[in-house]
Structures are given as C-alpha cells and as structure tokens.
Protein backbone atom coordinates (compact mmCIF):
# COMPACT_ATOMS: atom_id res chain seq x y z
CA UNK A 1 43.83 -32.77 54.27
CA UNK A 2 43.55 -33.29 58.07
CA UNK A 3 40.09 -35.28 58.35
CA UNK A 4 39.63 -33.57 61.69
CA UNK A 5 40.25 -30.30 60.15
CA UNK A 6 36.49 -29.49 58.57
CA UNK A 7 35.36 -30.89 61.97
CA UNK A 8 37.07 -28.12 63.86
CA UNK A 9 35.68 -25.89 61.37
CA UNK A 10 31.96 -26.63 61.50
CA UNK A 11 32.61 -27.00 65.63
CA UNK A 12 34.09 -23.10 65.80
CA UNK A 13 31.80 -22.24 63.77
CA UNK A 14 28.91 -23.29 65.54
CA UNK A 15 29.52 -22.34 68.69
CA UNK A 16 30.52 -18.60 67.38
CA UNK A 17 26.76 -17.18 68.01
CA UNK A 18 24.01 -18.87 69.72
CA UNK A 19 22.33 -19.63 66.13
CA UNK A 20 24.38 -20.44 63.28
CA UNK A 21 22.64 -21.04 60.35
CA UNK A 22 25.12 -22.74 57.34
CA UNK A 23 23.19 -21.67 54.44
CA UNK A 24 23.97 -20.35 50.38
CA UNK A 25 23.51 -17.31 48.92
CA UNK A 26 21.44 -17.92 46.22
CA UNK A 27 17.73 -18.15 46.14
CA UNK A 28 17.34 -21.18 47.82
CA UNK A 29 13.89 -21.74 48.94
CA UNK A 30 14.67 -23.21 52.29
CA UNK A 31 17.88 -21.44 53.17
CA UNK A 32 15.20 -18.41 52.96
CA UNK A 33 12.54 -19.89 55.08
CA UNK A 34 14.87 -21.04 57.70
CA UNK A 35 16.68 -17.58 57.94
CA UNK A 36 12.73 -15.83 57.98
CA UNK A 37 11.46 -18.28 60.72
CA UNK A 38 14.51 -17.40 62.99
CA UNK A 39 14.48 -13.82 61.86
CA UNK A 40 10.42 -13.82 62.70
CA UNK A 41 10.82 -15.56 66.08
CA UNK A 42 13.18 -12.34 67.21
CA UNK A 43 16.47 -14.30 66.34
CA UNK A 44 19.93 -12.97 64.47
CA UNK A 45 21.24 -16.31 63.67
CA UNK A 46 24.82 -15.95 62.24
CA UNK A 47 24.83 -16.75 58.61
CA UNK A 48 27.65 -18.93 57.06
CA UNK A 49 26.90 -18.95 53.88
CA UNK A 50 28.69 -21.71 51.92
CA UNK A 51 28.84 -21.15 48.69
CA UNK A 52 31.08 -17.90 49.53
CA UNK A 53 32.64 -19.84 52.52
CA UNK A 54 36.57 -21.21 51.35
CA UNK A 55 36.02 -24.51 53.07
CA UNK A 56 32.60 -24.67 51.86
CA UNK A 57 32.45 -27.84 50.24
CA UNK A 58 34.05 -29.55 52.91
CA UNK A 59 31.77 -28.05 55.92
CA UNK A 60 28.85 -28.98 53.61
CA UNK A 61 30.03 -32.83 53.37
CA UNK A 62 30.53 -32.78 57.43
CA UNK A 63 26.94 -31.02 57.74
CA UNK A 64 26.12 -34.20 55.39
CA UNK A 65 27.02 -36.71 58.07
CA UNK A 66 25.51 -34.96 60.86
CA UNK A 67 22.28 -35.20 59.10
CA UNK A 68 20.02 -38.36 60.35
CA UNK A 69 19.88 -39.62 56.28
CA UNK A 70 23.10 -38.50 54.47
CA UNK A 71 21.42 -38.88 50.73
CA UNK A 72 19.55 -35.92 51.61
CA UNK A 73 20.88 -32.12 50.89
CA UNK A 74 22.47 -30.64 54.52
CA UNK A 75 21.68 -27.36 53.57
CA UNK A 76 19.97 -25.13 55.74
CA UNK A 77 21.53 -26.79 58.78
CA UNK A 78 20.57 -25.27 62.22
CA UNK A 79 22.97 -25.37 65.13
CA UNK A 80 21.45 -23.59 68.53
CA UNK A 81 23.80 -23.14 71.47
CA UNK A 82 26.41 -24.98 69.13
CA UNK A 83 24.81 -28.42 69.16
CA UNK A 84 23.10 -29.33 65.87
CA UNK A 85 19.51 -28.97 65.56
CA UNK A 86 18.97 -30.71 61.87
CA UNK A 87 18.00 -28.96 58.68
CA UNK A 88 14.77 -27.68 57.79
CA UNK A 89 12.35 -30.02 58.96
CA UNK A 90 14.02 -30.30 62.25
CA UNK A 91 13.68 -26.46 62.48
CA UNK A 92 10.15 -26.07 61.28
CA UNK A 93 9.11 -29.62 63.11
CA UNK A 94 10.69 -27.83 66.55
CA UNK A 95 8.94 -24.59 65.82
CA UNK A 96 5.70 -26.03 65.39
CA UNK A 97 5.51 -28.83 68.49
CA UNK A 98 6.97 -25.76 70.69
CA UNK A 99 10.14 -26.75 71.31
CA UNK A 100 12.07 -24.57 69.57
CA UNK A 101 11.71 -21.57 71.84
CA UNK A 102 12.72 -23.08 75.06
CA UNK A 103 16.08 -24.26 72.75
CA UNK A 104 16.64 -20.38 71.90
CA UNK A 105 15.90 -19.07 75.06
CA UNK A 106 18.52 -22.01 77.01
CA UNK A 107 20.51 -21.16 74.56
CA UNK A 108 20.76 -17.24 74.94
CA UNK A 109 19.24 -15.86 71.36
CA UNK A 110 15.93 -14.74 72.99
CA UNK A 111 15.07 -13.21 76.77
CA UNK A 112 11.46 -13.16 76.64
C-alpha cells in the first residue's frame, strides 16, 4: 500500500466538517465523553467511527503518530478546523483552561 495513502485519508477526512471526531462504536468510555463534551458545548462533530470504517486500522495507526506519545491508544482523536487537536486529554485539558471555544468558534462549529 501507498504509505501516503492513509495520510490522504485521515487529511480528507478531517477537513470534511469543522469537528471530526475518529472514534469506535462500542462502549468506549472516552469515545463517549469526547462525543458528550462536543455535543454539550453546542457542537455536531462528524463521527468516523473506526471500527466500521474500511481503512480503519490504518487511519488508527496514522492517528497513532500524530499523537505526542505513540504507546498510548489514538482513539478519541479530535481534529477542529482540520488540524489535530490530540485525544482526550487534549480535548478535556482545552475545554477546561478555555481554549477550546475560541478553537470552535475560529473554526466555524459555534457562532455564539
């Protein structure tokens, strides 16, 4: 396979809404509390969920090496405005030091 290919994938991806959350379907603690803190906030993040997703496994190893420490499970990862935000503690982190609104409103999800 094209190394660039899961790249381009992730990148389209991304910038298809102004959230994109790359999640899984199951019951997955975190996925849920990421998509709940957007959802709360006033945000319809677009959901890719990988685990039903045909290039899954390969957008889930590029998600891996966008992450700051690659050991650590990608999943929920956050893009706003198509640039990578981080995973869960980035999100939660952003939402609590106030930074995350400004990012949603720059990036189009919310007008208020």
């Amino acid at each position: 396979m094209n190394l660039e290919y899961p790249y381009e994938i992730v990148k389209q991806l991304a910038s298809s809404n102004a959230v994109v959350l790359f999640s899984t379907s199951g019951n997955d603690c975190m996925c849920t509390v990421a998509k709940r803190l957007l959802l709360g906030l006033g945000v319809a993040p677009i959901t890719i969920e990988l685990d039903n997703h045909v290039a899954g496994p390969d957008i889930q190893a590029v998600l891996s090496r966008l992450s700051a420490d690659g050991s650590r499970q990608p999943i929920p990862a956050v893009f706003v405005g198509g640039k990578f935000l981080g995973g869960i503690e980035t999100l939660i982190a952003s939402h609590i030091n106030g930074t995350l609104i400004p990012l949603l409103k720059d990036a189009g999800a919310l007008w208020l």
